[in-house]
Protein backbone atom coordinates (compact mmCIF):
# COMPACT_ATOMS: atom_id res chain seq x y z
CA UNK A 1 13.68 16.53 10.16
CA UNK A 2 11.67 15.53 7.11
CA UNK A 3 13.89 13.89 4.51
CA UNK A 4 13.21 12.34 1.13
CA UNK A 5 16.11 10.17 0.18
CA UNK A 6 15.61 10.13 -3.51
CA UNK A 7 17.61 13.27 -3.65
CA UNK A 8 20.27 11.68 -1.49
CA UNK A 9 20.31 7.74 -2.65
CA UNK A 10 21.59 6.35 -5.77
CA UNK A 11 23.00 3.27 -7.41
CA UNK A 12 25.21 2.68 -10.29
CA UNK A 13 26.48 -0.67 -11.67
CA UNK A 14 29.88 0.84 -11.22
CA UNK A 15 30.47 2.36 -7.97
CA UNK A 16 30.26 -0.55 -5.36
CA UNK A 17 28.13 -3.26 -7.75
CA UNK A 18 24.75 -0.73 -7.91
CA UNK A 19 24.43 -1.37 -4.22
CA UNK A 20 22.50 1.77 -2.94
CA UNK A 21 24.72 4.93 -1.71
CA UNK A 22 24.74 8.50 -0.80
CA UNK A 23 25.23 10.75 -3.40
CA UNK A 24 28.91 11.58 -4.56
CA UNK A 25 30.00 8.94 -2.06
CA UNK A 26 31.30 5.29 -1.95
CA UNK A 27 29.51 4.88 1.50
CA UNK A 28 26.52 2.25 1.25
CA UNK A 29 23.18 2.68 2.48
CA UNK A 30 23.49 -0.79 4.71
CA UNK A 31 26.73 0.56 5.99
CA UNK A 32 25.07 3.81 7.13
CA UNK A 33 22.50 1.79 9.01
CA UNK A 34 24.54 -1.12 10.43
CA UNK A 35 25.90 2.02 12.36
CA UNK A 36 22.49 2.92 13.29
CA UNK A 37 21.40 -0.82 14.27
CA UNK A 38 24.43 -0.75 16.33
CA UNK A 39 23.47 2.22 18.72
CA UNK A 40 26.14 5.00 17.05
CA UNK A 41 24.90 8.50 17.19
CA UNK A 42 24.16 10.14 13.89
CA UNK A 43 27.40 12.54 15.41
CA UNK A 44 29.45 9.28 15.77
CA UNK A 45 29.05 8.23 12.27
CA UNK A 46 29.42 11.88 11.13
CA UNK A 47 33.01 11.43 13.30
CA UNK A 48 34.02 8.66 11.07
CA UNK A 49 33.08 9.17 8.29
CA UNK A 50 33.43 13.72 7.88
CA UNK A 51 31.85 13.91 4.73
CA UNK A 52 28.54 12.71 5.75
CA UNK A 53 25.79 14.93 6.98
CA UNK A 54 23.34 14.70 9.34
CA UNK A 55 20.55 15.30 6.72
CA UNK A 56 22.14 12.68 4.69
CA UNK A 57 21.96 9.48 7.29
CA UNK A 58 18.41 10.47 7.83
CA UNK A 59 17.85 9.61 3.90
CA UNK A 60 19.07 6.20 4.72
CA UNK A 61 16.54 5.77 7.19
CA UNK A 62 13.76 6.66 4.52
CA UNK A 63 14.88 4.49 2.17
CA UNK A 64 14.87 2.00 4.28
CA UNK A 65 11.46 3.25 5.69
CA UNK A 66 10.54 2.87 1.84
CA UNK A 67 11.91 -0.31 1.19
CA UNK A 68 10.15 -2.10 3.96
CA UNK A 69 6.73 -0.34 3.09
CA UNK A 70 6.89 -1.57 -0.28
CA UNK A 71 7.62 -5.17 0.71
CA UNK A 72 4.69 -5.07 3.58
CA UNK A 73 2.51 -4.08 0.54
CA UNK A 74 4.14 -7.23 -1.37
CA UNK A 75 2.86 -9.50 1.15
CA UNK A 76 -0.76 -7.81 1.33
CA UNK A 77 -0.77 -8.56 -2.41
CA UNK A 78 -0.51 -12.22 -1.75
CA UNK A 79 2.84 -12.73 -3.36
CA UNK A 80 4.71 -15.75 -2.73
CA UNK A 81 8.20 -15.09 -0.53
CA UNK A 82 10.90 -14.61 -3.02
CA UNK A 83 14.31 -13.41 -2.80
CA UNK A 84 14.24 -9.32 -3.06
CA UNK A 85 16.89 -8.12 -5.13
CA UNK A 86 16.64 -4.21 -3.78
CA UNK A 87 17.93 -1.41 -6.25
CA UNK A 88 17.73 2.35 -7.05
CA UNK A 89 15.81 3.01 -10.28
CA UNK A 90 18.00 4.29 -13.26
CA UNK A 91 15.89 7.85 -13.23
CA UNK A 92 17.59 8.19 -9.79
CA UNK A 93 20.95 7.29 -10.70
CA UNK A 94 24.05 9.58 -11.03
């Protein structure tokens, strides 16, 4: 399954401090994949949490996919290690 998670991902200062989402949810993006990380089934998470889709925890993964892309290209640049601050752009945001 080929998912892009920018239709899937947002972040608004006031749902859950802009920390990234899925759409029409309060369920985080870290939260999604802490499941992942710790060996749950895309089925399992599904379980506990019913509103979820299947299509929808495989955006997580992209973003994430995204995220770490973009800070490998970061460290290519030369950039000195900072502190990354990550957060979905406004044009993406409910």
């Amino acid at each position: 399954m080929n998912v892009n998670w920018k239709g899937h991902i947002v972040g608004t200062p006031d749902v859950l401090k802009g920390k990234p989402r899925i759409r029409g949810t309060r369920i985080s993006v870290s939260l999604v994949l802490g499941y992942l990380a710790s060996g749950s089934s895309h089925e399992e998470i599904i379980q506990e949490f019913p509103d979820l889709t299947s299509e929808q925890i495989m955006a997580c993964l992209d973003y994430a996919r995204e995220l770490a892309e973009l800070e490998v290209a970061a460290g290519l640049a030369g950039t000195q290690p900072r502190p990354t601050v990550h957060r979905v752009p406004r044009s993406l945001r409910d």
